[in-house]
Protein backbone atom coordinates (compact mmCIF):
# COMPACT_ATOMS: atom_id res chain seq x y z
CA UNK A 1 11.20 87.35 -23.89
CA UNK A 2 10.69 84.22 -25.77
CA UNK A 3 6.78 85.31 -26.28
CA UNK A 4 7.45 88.62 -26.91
CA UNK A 5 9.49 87.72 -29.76
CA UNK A 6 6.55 85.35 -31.23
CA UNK A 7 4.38 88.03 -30.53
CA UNK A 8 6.21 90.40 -32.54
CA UNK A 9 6.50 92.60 -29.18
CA UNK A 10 9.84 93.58 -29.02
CA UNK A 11 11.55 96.05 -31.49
CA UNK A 12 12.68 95.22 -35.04
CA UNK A 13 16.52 97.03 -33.89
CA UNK A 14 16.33 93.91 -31.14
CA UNK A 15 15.33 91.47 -33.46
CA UNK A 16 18.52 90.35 -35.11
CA UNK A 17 20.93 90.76 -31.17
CA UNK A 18 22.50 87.88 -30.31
CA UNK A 19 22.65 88.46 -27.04
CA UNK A 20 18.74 88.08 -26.95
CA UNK A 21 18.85 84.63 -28.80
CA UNK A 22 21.67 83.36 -26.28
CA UNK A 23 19.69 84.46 -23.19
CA UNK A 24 16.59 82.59 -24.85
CA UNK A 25 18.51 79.62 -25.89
CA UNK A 26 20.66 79.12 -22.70
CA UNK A 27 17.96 79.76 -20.55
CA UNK A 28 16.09 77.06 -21.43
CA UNK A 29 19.31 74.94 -20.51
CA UNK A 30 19.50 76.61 -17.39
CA UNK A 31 16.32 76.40 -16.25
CA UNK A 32 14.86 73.22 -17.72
CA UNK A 33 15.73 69.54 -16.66
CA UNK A 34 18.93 69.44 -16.19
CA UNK A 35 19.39 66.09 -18.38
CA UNK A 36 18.79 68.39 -21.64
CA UNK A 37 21.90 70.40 -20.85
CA UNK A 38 23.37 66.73 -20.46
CA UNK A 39 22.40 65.52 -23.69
CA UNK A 40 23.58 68.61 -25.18
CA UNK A 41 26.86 68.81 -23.87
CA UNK A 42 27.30 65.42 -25.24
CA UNK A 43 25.99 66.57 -28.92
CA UNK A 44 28.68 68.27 -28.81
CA UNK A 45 30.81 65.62 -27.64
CA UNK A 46 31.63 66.47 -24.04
CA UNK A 47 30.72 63.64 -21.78
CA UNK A 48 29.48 65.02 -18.35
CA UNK A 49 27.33 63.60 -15.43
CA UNK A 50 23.96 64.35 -14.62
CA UNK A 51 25.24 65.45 -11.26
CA UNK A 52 27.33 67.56 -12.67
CA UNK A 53 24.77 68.93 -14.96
CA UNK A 54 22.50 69.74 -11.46
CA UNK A 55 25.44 71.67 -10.12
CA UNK A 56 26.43 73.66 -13.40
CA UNK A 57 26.71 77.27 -12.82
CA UNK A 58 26.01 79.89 -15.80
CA UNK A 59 27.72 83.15 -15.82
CA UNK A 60 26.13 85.21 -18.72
CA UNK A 61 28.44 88.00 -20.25
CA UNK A 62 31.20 88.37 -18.07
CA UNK A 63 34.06 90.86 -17.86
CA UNK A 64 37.86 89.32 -17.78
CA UNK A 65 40.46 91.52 -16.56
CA UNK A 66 41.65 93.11 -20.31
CA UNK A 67 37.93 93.96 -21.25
CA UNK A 68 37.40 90.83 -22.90
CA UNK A 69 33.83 89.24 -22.39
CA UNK A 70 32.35 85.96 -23.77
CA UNK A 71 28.65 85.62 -24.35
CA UNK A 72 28.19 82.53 -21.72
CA UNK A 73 30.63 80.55 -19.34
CA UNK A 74 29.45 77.29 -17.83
CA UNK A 75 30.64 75.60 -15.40
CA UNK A 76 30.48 71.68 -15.40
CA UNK A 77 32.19 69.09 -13.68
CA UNK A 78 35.48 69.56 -14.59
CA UNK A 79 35.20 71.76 -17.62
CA UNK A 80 35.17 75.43 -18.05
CA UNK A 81 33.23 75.82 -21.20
CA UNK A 82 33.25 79.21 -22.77
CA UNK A 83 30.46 79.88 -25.58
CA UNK A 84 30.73 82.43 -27.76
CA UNK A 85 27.53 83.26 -30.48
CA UNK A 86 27.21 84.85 -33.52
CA UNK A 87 23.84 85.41 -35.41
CA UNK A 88 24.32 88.15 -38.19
CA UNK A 89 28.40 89.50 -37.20
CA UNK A 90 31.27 88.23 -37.19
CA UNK A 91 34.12 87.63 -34.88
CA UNK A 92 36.38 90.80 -34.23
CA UNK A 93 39.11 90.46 -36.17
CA UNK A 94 42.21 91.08 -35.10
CA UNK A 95 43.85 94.69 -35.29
CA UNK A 96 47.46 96.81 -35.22
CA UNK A 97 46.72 97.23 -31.18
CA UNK A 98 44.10 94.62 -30.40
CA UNK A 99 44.40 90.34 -30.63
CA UNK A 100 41.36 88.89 -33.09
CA UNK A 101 38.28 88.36 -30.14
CA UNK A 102 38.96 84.92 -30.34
CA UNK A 103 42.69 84.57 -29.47
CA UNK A 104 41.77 87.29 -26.67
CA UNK A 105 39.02 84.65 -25.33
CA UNK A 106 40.99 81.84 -25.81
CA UNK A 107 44.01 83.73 -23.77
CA UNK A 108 41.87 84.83 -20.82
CA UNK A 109 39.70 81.56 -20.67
CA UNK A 110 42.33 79.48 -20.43
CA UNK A 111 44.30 81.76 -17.34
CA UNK A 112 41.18 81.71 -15.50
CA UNK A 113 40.45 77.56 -15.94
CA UNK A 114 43.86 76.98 -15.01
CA UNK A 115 42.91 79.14 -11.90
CA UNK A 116 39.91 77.24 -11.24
CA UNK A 117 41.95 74.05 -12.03
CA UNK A 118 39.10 73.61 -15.03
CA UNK A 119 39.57 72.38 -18.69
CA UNK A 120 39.19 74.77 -21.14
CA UNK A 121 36.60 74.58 -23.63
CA UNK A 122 36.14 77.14 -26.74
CA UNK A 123 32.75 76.70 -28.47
CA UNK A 124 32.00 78.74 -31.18
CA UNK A 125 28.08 79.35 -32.09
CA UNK A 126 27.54 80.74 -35.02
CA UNK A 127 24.10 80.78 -37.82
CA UNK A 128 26.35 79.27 -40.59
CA UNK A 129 24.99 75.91 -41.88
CA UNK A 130 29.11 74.15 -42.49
CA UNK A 131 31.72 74.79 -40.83
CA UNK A 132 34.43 77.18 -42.42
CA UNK A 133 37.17 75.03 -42.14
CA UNK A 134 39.52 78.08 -43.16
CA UNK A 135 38.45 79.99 -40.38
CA UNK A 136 38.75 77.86 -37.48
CA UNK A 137 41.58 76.09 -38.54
CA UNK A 138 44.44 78.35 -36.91
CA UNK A 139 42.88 77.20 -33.60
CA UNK A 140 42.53 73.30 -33.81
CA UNK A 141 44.59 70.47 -32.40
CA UNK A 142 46.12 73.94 -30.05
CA UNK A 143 46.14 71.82 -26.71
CA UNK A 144 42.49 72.41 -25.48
CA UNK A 145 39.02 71.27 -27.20
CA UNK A 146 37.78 73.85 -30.07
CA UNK A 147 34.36 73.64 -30.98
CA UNK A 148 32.37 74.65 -33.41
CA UNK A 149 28.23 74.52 -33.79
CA UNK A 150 25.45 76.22 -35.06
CA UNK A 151 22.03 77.53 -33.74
CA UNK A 152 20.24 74.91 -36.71
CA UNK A 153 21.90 72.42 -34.08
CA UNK A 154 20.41 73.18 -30.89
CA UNK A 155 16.88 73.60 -33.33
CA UNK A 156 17.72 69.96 -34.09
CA UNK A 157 18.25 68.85 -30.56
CA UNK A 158 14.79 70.56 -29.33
CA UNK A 159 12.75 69.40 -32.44
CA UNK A 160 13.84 65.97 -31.05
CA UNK A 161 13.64 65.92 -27.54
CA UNK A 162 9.51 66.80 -28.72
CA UNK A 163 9.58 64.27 -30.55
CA UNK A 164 11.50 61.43 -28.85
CA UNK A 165 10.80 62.29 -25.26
CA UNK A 166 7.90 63.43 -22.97
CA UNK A 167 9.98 67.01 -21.64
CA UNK A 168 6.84 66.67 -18.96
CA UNK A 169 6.92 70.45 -17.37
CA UNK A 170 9.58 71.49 -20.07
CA UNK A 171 7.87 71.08 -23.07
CA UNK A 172 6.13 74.30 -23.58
CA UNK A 173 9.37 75.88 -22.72
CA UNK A 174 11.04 73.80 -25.53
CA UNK A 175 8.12 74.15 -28.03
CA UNK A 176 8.48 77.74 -28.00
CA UNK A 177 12.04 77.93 -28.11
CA UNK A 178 11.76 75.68 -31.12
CA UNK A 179 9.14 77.81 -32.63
CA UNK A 180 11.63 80.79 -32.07
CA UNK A 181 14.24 79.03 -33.90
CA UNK A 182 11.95 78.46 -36.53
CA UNK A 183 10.77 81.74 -36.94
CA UNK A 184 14.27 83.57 -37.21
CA UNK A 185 14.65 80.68 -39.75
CA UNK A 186 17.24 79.11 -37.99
CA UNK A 187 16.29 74.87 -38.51
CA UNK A 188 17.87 73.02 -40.82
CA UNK A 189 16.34 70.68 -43.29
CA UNK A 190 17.14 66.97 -41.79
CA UNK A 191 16.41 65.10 -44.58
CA UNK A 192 13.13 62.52 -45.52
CA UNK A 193 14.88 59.53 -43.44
CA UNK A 194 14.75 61.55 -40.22
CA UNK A 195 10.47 62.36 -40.61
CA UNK A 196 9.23 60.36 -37.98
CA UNK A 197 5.02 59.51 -38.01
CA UNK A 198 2.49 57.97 -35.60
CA UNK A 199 -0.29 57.48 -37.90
CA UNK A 200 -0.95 53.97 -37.70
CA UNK A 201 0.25 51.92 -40.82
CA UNK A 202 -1.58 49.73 -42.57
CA UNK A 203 -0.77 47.37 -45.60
CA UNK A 204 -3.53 46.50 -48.00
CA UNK A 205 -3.56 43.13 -50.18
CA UNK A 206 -4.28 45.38 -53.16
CA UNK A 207 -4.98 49.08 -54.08
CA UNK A 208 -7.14 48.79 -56.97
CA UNK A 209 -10.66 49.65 -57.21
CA UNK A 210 -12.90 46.08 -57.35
CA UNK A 211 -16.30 45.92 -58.92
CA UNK A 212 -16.98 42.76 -58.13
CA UNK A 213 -17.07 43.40 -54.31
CA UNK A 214 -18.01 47.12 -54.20
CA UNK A 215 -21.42 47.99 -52.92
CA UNK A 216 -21.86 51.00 -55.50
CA UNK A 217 -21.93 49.70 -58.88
CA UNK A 218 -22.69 52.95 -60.08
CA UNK A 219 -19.05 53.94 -59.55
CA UNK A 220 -15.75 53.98 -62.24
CA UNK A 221 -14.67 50.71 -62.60
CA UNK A 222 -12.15 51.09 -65.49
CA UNK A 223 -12.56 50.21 -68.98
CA UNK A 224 -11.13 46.54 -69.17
CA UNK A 225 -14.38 44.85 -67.76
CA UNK A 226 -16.75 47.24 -68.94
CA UNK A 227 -15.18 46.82 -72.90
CA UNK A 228 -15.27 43.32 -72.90
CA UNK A 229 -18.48 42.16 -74.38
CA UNK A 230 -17.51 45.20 -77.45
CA UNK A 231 -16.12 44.50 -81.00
CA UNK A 232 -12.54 45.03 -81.07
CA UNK A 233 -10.75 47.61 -83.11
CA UNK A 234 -8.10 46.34 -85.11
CA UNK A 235 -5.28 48.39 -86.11
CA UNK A 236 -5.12 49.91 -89.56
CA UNK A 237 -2.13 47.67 -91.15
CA UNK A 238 -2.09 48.94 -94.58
CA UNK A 239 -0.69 52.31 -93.99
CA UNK A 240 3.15 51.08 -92.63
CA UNK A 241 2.80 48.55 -95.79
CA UNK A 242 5.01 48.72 -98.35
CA UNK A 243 2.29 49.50 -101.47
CA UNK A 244 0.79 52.10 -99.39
CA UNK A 245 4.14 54.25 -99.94
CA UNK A 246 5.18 53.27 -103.78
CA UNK A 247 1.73 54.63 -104.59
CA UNK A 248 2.84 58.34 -103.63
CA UNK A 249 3.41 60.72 -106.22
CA UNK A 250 7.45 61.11 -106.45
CA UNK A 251 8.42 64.45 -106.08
CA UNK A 252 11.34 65.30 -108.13
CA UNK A 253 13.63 67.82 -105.93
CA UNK A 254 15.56 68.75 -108.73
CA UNK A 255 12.86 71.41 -110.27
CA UNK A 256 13.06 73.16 -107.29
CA UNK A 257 15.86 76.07 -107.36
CA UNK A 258 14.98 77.41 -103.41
CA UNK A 259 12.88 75.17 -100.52
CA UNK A 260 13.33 77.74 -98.02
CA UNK A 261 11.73 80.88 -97.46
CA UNK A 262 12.48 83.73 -98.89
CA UNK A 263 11.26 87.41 -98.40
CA UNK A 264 11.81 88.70 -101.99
């Protein structure tokens, strides 16, 4: 799907789902090195073992009991983590007869973790660039780990794991997941610090032209050497001088009724 999309293959109604960018996304996780859904986790500040990375199961889009179903469940080590993405919407909100989509998440994630004696994990993927502290609040410091991210992270995280790291058989998979990103403008700028270069640097004693030791004279040199052996010019002193002024004609202001224009 991931080519299709580059491609411009698929159509433009499917474009904006975010069910097709968390398939894309998340199946490069799944199917990729395990060690990148690893170093992800632990982006996000879960700390998890590579073993348990190996033996993570992904359950895309399940149903809980009231109806309720989450975009992505994963199952690592000893956390349940439930992801739920957003490109364009918004979270259901709540209603007179229905709980917000959160709370309703957060209720049936929770009963089934305990079930699978799991800790819960609510992470929240959405396209803003800051977090909306106002929105997210309510569900904080609530007795399990919220989470909140962005897709501009995970761009982040791919742009450098191709640039840090050799990916070996992954890193087509991860250059064209990047370029997806990219293309549904979904990177974020990381600043001039973070541009990293491998042209080879090289520091020069000086980075002026030099006549002297060039091997075409016929070049620009500048105009210090080649003025040397001319006459200099000498400022014209006499006009800031005091005599130059008293011998202007004073112009008496008082014979003049109106300076400005006037149309009449």
């Amino acid at each position: 799907m991931i080519i299709a999309e580059l491609n411009g293959k698929i159509p433009s109604k499917l474009d904006d789902k975010e069910d097709i960018l968390t398939s894309n996304v998340f199946s490069f996780f799944k199917y990729s090195n395990r060690k990148n859904l690893k170093d992800y986790l632990e982006k996000l500040g879960l700390i998890v073992s590579l073993e348990d990375c190996e033996n993570a199961v992904f359950d895309f889009w399940i149903s809980y009991e009231d109806g309720t179903e989450p975009d992505l469940i994963i199952i690592c080590g000893d956390y349940y983590l439930l992801f739920e993405a957003k490109l364009y919407s918004d979270f259901s909100p709540k209603t007179k007869t229905v709980d917000s989509q959160i709370e309703r998440e957060i209720r049936m994630g929770q009963l089934t973790a305990k079930n699978l004696d799991k800790e819960f994990v609510y992470i929240a993927l959405t396209a803003e660039y800051y977090k909306n502290k106002l929105k997210y609040s309510k569900y904080e410091n609530s007795g399990f780990p919220f989470i909140w991210s962005n897709w501009q992270t995970i761009a982040s995280f791919i742009n450098d794991k191709l640039e840090t790291e050799s990916l070996e058989r992954d890193k087509e998979f991860a250059f064209d997941l990047f370029s997806l990103l990219v293309k549904k403008r979904l990177r974020s700028f990381t600043g001039l610090v973070n541009i990293n270069s491998n042209l080879e640097k090289r520091f020069l004693k000086t980075i002026f032209y030099n006549v002297k030791t060039s091997k075409f004279k016929g070049e620009f040199s500048g105009f210090i050497d080649n003025l040397d052996e001319f006459k200099k010019i000498r400022p014209f002193n006499k006009f800031m001088s005091k005599p130059y002024f008293s011998t202007l004609r004073k112009i008496d202001f008082k014979t003049y009724s109106i300076i400005f224009y006037h149309d009449n």
